[in-house]
C-alpha atoms as a PDB file:
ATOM      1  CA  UNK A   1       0.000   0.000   0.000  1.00  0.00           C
ATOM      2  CA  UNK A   2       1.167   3.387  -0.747  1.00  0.00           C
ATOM      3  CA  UNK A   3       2.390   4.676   2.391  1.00  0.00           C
ATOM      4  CA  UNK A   4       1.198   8.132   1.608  1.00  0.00           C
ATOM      5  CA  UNK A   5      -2.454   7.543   1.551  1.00  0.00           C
ATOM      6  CA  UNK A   6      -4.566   7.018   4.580  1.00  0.00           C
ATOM      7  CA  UNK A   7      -4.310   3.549   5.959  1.00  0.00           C
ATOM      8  CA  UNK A   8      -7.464   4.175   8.686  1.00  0.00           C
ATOM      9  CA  UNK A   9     -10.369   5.715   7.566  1.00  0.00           C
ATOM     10  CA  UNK A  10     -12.935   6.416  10.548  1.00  0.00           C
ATOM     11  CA  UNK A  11     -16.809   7.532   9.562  1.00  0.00           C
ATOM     12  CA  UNK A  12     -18.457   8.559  12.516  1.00  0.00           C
ATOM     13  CA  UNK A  13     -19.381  11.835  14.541  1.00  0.00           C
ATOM     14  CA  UNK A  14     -17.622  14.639  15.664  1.00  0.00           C
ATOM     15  CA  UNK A  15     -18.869  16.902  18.959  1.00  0.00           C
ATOM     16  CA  UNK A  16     -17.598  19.700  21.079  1.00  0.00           C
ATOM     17  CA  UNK A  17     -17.793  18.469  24.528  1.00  0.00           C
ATOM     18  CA  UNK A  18     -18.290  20.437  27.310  1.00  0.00           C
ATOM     19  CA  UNK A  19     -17.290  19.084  30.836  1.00  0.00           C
ATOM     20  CA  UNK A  20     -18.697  19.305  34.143  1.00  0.00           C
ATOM     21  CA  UNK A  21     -17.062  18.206  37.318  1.00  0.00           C
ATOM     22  CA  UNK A  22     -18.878  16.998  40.456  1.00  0.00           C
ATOM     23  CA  UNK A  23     -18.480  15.299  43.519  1.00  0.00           C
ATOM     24  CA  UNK A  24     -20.990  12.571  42.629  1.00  0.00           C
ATOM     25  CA  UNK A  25     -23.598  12.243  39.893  1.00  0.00           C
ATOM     26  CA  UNK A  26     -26.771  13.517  40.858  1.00  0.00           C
ATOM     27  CA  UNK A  27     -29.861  11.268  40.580  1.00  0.00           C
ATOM     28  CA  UNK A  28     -33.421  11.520  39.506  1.00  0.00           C
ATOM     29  CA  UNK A  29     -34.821  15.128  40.243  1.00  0.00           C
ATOM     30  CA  UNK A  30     -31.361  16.245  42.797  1.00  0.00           C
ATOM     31  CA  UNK A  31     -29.410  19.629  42.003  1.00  0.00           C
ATOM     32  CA  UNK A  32     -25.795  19.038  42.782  1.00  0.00           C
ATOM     33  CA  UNK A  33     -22.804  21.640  42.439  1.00  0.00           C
ATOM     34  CA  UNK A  34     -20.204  21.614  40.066  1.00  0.00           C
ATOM     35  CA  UNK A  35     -17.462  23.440  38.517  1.00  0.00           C
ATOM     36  CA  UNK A  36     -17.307  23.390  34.686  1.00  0.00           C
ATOM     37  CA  UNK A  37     -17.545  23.730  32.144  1.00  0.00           C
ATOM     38  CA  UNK A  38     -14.185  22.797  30.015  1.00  0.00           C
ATOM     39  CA  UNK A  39     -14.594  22.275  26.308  1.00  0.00           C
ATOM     40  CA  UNK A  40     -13.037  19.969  24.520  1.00  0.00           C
ATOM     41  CA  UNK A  41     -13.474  17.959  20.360  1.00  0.00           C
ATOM     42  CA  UNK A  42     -14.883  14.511  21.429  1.00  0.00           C
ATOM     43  CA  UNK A  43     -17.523  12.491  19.731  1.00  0.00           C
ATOM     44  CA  UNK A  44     -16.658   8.301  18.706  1.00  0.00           C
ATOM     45  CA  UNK A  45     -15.350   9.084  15.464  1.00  0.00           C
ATOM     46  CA  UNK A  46     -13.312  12.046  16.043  1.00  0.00           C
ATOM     47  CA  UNK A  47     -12.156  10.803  19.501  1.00  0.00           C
ATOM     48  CA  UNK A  48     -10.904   7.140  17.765  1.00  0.00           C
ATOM     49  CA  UNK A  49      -9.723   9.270  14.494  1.00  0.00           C
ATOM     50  CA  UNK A  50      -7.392  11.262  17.035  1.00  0.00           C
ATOM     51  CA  UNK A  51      -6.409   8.400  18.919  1.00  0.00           C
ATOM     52  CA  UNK A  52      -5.633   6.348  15.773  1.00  0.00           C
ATOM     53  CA  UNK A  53      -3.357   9.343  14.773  1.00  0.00           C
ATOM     54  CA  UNK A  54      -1.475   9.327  18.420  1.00  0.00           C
ATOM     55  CA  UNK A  55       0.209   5.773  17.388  1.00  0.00           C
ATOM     56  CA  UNK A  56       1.854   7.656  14.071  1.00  0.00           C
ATOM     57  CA  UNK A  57      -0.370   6.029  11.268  1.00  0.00           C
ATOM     58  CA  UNK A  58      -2.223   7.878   8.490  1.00  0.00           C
ATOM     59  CA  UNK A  59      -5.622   8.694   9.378  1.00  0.00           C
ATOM     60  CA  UNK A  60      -8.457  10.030   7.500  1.00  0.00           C
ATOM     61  CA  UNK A  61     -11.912  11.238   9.530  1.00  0.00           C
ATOM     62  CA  UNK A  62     -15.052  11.317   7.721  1.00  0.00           C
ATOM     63  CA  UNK A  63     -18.236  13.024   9.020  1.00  0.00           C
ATOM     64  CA  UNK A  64     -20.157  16.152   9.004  1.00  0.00           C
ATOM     65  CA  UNK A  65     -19.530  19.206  11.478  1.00  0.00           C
ATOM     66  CA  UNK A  66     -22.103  23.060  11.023  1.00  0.00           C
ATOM     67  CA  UNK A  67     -21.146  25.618   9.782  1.00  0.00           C
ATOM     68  CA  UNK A  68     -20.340  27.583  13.527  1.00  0.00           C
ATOM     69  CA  UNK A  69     -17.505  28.011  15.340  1.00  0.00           C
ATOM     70  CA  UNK A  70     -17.627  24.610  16.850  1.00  0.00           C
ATOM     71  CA  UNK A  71     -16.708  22.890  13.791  1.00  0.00           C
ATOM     72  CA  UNK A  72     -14.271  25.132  12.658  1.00  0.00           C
ATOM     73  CA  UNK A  73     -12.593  24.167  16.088  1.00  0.00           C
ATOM     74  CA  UNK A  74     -13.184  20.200  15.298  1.00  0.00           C
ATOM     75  CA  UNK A  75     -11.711  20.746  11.552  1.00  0.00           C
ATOM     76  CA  UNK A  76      -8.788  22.628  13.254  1.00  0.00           C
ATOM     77  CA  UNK A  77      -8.085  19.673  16.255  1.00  0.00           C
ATOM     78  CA  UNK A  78      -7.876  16.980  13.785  1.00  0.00           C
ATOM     79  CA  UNK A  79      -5.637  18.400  11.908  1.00  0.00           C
ATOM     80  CA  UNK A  80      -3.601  19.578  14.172  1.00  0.00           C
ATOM     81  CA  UNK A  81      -3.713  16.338  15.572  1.00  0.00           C
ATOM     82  CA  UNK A  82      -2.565  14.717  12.092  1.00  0.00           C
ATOM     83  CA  UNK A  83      -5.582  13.578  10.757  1.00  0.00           C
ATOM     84  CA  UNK A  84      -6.822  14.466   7.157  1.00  0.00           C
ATOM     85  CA  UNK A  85      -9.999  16.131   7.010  1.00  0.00           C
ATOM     86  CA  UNK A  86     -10.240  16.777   3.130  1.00  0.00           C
ATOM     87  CA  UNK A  87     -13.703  15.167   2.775  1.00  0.00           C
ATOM     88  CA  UNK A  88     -15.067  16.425   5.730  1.00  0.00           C
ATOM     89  CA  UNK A  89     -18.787  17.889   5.112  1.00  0.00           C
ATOM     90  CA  UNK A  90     -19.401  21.333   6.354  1.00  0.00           C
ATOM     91  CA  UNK A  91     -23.004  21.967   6.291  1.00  0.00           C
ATOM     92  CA  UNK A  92     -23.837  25.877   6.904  1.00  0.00           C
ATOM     93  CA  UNK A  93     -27.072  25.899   7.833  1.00  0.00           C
ATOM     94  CA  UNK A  94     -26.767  22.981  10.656  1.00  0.00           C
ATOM     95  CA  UNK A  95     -25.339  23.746  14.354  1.00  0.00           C
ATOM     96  CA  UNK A  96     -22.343  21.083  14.971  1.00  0.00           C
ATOM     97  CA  UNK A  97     -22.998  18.423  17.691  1.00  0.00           C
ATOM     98  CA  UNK A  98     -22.567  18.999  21.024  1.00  0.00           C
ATOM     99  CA  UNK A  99     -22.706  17.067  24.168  1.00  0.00           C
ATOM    100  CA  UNK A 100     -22.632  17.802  27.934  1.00  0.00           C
ATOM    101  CA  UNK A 101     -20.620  15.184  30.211  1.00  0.00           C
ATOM    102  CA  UNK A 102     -20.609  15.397  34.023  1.00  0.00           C
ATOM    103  CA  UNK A 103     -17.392  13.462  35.500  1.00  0.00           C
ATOM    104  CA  UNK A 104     -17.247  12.530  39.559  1.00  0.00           C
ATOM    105  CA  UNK A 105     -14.653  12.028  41.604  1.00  0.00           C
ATOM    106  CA  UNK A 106     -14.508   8.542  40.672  1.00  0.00           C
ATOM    107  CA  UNK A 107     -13.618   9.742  37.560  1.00  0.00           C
ATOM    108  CA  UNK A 108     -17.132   8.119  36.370  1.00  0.00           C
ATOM    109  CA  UNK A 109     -19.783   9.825  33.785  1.00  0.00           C
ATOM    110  CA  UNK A 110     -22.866  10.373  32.334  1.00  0.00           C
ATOM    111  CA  UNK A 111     -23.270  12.292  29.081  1.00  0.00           C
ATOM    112  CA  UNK A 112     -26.110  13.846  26.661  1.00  0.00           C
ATOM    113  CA  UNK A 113     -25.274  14.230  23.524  1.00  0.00           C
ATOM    114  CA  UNK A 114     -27.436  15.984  20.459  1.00  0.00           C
ATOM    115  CA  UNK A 115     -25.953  14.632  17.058  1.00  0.00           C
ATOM    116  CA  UNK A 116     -27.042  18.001  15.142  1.00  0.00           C
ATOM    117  CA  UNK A 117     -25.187  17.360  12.188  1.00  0.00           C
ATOM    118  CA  UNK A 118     -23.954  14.318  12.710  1.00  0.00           C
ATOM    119  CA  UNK A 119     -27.103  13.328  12.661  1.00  0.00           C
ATOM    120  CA  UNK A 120     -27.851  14.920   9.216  1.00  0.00           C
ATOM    121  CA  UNK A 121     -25.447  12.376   7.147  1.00  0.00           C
ATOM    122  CA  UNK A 122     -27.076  10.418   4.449  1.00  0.00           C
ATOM    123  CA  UNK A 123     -26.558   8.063   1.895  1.00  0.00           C
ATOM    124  CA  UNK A 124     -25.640  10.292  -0.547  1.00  0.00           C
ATOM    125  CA  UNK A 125     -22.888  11.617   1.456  1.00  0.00           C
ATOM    126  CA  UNK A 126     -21.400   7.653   1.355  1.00  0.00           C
ATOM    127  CA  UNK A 127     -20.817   7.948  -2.365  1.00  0.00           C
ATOM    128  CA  UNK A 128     -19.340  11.098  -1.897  1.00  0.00           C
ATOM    129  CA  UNK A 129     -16.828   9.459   0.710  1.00  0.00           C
ATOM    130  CA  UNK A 130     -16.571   6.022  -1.030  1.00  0.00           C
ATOM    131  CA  UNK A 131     -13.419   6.219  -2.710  1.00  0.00           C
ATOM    132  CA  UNK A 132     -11.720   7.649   0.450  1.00  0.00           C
ATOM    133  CA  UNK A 133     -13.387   4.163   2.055  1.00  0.00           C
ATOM    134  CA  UNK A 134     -12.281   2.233  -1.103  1.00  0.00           C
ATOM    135  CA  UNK A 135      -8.228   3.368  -0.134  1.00  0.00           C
ATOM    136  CA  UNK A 136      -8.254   2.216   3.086  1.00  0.00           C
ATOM    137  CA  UNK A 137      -6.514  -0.688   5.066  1.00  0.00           C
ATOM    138  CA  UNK A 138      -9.493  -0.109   7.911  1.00  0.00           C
ATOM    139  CA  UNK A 139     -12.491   1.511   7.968  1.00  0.00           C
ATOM    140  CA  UNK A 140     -14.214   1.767  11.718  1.00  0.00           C
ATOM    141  CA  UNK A 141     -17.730   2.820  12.181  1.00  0.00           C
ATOM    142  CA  UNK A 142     -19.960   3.437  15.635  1.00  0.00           C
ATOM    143  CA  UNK A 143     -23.517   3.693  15.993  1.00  0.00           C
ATOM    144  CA  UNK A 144     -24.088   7.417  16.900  1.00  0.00           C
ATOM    145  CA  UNK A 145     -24.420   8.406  13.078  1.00  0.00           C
ATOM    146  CA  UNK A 146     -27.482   7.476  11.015  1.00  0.00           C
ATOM    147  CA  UNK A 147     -27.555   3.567  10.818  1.00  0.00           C
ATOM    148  CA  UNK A 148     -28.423   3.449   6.932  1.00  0.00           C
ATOM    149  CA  UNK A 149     -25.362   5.494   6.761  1.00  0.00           C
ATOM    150  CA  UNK A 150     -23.338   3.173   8.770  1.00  0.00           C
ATOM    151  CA  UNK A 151     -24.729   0.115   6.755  1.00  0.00           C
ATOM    152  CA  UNK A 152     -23.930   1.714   3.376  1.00  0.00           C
ATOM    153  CA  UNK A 153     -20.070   2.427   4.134  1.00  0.00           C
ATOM    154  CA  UNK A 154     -19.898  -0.771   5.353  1.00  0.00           C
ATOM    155  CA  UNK A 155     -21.115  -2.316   2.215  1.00  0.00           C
ATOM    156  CA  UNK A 156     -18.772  -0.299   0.295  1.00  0.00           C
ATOM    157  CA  UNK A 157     -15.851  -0.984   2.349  1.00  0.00           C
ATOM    158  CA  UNK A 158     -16.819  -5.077   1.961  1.00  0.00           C
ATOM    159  CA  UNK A 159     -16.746  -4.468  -1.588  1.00  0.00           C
ATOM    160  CA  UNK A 160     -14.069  -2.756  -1.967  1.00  0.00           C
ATOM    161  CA  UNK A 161     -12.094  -5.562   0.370  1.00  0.00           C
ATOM    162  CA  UNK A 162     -11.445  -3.065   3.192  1.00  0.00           C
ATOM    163  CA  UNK A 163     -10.855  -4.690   6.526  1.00  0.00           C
ATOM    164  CA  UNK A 164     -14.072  -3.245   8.627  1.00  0.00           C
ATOM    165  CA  UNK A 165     -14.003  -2.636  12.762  1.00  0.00           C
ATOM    166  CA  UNK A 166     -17.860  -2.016  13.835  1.00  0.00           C
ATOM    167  CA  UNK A 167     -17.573  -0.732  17.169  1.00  0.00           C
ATOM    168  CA  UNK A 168     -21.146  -1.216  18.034  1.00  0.00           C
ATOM    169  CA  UNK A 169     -21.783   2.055  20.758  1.00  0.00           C
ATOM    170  CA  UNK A 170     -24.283   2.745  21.133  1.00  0.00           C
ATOM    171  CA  UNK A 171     -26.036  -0.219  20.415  1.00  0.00           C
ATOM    172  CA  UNK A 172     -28.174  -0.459  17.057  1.00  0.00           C
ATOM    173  CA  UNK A 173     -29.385  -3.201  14.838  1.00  0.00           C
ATOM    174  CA  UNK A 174     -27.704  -2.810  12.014  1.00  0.00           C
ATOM    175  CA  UNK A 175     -29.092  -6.031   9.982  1.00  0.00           C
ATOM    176  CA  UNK A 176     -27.212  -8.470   8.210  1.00  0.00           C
ATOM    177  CA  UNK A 177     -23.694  -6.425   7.625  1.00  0.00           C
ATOM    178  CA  UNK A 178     -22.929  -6.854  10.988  1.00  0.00           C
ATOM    179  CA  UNK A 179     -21.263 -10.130   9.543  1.00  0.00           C
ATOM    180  CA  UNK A 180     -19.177  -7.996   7.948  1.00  0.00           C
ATOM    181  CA  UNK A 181     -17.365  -6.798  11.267  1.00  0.00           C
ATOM    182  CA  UNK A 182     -13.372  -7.970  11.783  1.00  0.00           C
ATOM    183  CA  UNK A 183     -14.083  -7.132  14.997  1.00  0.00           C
ATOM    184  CA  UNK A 184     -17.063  -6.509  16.045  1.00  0.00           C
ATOM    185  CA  UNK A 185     -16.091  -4.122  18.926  1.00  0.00           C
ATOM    186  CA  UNK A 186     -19.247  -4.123  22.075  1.00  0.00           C
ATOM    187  CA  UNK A 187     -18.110  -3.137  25.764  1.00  0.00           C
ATOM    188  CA  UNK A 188     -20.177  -4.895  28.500  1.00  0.00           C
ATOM    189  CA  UNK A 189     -23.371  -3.407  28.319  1.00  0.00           C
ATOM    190  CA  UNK A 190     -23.783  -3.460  24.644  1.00  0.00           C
ATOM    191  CA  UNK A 191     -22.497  -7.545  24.244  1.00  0.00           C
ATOM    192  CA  UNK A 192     -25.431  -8.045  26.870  1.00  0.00           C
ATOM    193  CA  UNK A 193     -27.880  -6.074  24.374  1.00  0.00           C
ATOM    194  CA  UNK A 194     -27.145  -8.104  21.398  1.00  0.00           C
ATOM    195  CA  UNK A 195     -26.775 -11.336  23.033  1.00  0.00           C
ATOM    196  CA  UNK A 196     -29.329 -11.380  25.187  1.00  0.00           C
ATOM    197  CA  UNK A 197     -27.694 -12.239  28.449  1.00  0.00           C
ATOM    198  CA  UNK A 198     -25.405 -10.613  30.936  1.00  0.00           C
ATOM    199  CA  UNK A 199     -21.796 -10.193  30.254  1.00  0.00           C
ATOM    200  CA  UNK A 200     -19.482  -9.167  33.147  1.00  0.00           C
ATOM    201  CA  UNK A 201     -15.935 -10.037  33.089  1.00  0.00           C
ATOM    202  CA  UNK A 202     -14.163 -12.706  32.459  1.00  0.00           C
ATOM    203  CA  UNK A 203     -15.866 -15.339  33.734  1.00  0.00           C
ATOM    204  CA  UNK A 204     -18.329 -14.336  30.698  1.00  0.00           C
ATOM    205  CA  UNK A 205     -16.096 -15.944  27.992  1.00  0.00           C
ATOM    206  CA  UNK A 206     -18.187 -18.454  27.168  1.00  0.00           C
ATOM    207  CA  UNK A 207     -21.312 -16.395  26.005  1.00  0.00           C
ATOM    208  CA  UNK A 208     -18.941 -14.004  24.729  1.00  0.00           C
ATOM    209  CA  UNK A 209     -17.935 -16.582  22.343  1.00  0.00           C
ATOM    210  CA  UNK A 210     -20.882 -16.677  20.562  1.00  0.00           C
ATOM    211  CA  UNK A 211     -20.019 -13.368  19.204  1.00  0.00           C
ATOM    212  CA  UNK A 212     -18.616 -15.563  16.001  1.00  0.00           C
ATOM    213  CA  UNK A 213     -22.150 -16.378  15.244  1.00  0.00           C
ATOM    214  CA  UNK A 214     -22.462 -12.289  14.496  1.00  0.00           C
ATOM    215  CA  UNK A 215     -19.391 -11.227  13.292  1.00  0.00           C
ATOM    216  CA  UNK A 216     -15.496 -12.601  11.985  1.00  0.00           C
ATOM    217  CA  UNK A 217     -14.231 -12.049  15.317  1.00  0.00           C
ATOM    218  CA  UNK A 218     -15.196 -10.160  18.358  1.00  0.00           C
ATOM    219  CA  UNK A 219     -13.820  -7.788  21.152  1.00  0.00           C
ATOM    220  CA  UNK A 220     -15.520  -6.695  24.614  1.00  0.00           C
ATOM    221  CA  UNK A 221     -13.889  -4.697  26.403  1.00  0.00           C
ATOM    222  CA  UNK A 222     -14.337  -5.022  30.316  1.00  0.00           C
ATOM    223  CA  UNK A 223     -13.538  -1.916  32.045  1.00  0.00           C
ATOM    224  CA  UNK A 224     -10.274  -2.279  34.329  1.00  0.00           C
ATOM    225  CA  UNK A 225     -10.121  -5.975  33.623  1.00  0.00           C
ATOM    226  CA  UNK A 226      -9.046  -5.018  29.995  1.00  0.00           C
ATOM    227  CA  UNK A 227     -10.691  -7.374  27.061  1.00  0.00           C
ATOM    228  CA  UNK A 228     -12.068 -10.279  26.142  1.00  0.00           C
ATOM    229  CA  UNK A 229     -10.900 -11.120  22.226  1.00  0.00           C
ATOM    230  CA  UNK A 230     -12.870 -13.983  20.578  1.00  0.00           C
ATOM    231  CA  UNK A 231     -11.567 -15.042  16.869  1.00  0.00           C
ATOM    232  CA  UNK A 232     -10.985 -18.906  15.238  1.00  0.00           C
ATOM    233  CA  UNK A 233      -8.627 -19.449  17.856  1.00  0.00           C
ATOM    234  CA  UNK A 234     -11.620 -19.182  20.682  1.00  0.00           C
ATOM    235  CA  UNK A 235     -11.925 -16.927  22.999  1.00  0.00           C
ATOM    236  CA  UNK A 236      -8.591 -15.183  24.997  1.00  0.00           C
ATOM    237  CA  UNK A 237      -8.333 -12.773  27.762  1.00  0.00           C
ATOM    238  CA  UNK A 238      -6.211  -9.054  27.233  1.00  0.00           C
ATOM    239  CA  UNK A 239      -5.442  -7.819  30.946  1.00  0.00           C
ATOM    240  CA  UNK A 240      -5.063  -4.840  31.657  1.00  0.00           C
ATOM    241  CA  UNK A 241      -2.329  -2.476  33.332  1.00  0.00           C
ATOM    242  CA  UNK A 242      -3.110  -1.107  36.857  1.00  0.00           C
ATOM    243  CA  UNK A 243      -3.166   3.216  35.837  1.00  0.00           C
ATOM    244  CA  UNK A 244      -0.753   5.798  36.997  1.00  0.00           C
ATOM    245  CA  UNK A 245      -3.741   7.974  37.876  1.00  0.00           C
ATOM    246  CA  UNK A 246      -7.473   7.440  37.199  1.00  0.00           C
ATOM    247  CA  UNK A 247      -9.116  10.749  36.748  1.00  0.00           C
ATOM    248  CA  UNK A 248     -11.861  10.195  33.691  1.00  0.00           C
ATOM    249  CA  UNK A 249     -12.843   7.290  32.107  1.00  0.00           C
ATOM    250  CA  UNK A 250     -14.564   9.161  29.136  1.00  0.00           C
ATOM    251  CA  UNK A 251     -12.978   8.436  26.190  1.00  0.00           C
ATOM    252  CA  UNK A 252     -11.323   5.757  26.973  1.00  0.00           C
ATOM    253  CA  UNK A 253     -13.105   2.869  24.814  1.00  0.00           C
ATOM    254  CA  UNK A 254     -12.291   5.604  21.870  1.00  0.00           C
ATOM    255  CA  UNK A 255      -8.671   5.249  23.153  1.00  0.00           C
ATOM    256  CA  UNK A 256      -9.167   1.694  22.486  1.00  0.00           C
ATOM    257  CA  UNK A 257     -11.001   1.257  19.471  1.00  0.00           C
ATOM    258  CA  UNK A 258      -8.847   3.949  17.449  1.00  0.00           C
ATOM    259  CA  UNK A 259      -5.805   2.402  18.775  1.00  0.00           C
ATOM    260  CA  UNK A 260      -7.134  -1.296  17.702  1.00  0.00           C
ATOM    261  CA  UNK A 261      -7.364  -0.108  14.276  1.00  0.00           C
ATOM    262  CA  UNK A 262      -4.190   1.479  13.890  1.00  0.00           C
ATOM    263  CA  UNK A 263      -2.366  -1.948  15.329  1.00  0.00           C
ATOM    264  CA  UNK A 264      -4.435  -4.119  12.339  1.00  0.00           C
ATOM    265  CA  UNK A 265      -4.221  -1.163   9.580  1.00  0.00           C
ATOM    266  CA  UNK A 266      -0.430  -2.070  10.527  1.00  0.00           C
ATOM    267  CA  UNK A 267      -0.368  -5.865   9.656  1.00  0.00           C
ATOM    268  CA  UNK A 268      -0.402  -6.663  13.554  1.00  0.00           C
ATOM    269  CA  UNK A 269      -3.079  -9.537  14.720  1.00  0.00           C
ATOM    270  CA  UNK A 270      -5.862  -8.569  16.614  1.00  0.00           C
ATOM    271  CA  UNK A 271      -4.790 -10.501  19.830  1.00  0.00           C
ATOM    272  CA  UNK A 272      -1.954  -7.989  19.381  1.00  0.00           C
ATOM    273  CA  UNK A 273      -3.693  -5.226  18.381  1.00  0.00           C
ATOM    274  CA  UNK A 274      -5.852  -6.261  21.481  1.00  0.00           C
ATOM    275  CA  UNK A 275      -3.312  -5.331  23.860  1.00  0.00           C
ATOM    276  CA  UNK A 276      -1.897  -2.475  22.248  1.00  0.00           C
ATOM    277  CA  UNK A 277      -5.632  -1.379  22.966  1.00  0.00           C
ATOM    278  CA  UNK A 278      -5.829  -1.931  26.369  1.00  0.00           C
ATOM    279  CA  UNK A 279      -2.993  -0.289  27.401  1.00  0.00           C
ATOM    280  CA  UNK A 280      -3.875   2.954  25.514  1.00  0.00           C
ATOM    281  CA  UNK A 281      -7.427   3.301  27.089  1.00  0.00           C
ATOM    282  CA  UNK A 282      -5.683   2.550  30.599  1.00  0.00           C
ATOM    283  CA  UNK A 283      -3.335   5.431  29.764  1.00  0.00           C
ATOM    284  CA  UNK A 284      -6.369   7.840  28.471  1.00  0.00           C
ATOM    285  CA  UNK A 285      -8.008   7.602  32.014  1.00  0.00           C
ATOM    286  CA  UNK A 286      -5.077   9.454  33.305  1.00  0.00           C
ATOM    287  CA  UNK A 287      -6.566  12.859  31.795  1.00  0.00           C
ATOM    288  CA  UNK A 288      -9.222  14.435  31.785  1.00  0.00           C
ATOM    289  CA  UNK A 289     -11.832  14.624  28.777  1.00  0.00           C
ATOM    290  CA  UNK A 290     -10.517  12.777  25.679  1.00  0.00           C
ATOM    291  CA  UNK A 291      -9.505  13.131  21.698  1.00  0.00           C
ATOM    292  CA  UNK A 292      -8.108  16.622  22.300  1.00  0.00           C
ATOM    293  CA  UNK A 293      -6.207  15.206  25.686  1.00  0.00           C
ATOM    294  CA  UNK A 294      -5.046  11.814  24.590  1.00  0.00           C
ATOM    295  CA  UNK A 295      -0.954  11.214  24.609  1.00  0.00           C
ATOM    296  CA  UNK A 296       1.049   9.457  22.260  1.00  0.00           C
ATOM    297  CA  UNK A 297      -0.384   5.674  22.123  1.00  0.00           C
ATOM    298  CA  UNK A 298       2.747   2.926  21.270  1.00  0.00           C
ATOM    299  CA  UNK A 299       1.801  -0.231  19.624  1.00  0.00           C
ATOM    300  CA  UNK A 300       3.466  -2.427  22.300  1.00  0.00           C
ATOM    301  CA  UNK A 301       2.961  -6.118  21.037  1.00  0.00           C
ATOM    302  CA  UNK A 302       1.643  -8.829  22.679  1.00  0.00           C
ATOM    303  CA  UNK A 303       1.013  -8.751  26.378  1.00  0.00           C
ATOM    304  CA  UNK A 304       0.432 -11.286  28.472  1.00  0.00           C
ATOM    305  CA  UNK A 305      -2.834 -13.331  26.877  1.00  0.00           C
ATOM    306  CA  UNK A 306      -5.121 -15.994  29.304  1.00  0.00           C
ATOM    307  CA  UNK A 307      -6.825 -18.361  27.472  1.00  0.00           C
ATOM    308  CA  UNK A 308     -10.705 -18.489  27.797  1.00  0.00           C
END
């Protein structure tokens, strides 16, 4: 492949985030006090596109941001972060997406997001970005964008013989081209959503096993206890560091997902690319907020892997 062209192409939205800190989250109908806010780029696809870009591959983002001030910041972070925005979509008359995330001193969240023009991508706009999709080594895609949008770049990238990672958050039903996904990328809650039965940990390897009926292979992530990787060799476990310092988790299943890609646009196997994975989102909870604040991500090899 021509090194100069982008190897990982990510379709998927783009936000401006703004940040909230509190104590603790509030619940139903409670007022708590916080301090806030902190803006930041975030949104899957931008947030993996950046990440991706942190590990030194080429990186290509496309997506849709208004025509306001908040996507002339997004176009400006990804390119400052190295990632080519050429066929971004600006549409004028659309505000960009935003989203509002409130972060405890747990370093837990809970976020709102309105897609705005994320939410305004069509079909059309696929043959528009289809050669772009045709170039890559990887294309990754996420649920927060239009799902007939998400189906047809996947069906172009199949054709086309483009290796595609479905990161499946939030959860949709995307149909049949779900078969399509090598991996199909699902943290906890979302692998309990499509198959139908609680997975927590690693003493869920078995059900999540049956991810192969879905998809070519399979990763669920599983918070601190890193991931669970499921492919023709069955089912093996990626642990995960302990972090330096844990002060927001947002983000950091972006970290992971954009960093996955980047280790298979690179020829590595996704076992491998698996823990070069985990130990980038265990390094992205170190910061606060995420894209715009991730670090340098290495592709580290294989770590130590526990059979299923």
């Amino acid at each position: 492949m021509d090194a100069s062209r982008p190897r990982v192409v990510f379709l998927g939205a783009a936000n401006v985030d703004s940040f909230y800190r509190v104590d603790a989250l509030p619940t139903p109908g409670e007022t708590v006090l916080g301090s806030g806010p902190v803006t930041a780029v975030g949104g899957k696809g931008a947030n993996q596109a950046i990440a991706a870009a942190r590990t030194g591959v080429a990186v290509r983002f496309l997506g849709a941001v208004g025509g306001d001030g908040a996507g002339e910041r997004i176009v400006r972070t990804l390119e400052n972060a190295g990632v080519d925005v050429d066929r971004l979509i600006t549409l004028e008359n659309e505000p960009t997406g935003r989203a509002v995330i409130l972060v405890d001193a747990q370093g837990q969240n809970e976020i709102i997001v309105s897609p705005a023009a994320n939410g305004r991508l069509t079909v059309g706009h696929v043959e528009r970005f289809a050669s772009a999709i045709g170039e890559a080594a990887v294309l990754v895609v996420q649920g927060e964008i239009p799902t007939a949008v998400t189906v047809a770049a996947i069906g172009v990238a199949e054709r086309a013989g483009v290796r595609v990672v479905l990161n499946l958050a939030p959860y949709i039903d995307l149909g049949p081209v779900i078969a399509c996904a090598d991996p199909l990328v699902l943290n906890e809650v979302e692998a309990t959503q499509l198959l139908g039965r609680p997975i927590t940990g690693v003493e869920s390897s078995e059900a999540v096993a049956e991810l192969t009926r879905f998809a070519r292979s399979g990763v669920v992530t599983i918070g601190a206890a890193g991931a669970l990787v499921v492919d023709g060799g069955g089912v093996a476990h990626i642990p995960a560091p302990l972090p330096r310092h844990l002060v927001d988790t947002t983000g950091a299943g972006d970290a992971f997902v954009g960093v996955l890609a980047a280790a298979l646009a690179g020829g590595a196997a996704l076992r491998e690319s698996a823990a070069s994975a985990v130990y980038a989102a265990t390094e992205s909870v170190a910061v606060l907020g995420a894209g715009e604040s991730y670090p340098e991500f290495a592709l580290v090899g294989p770590s130590k892997v526990v059979a299923g």
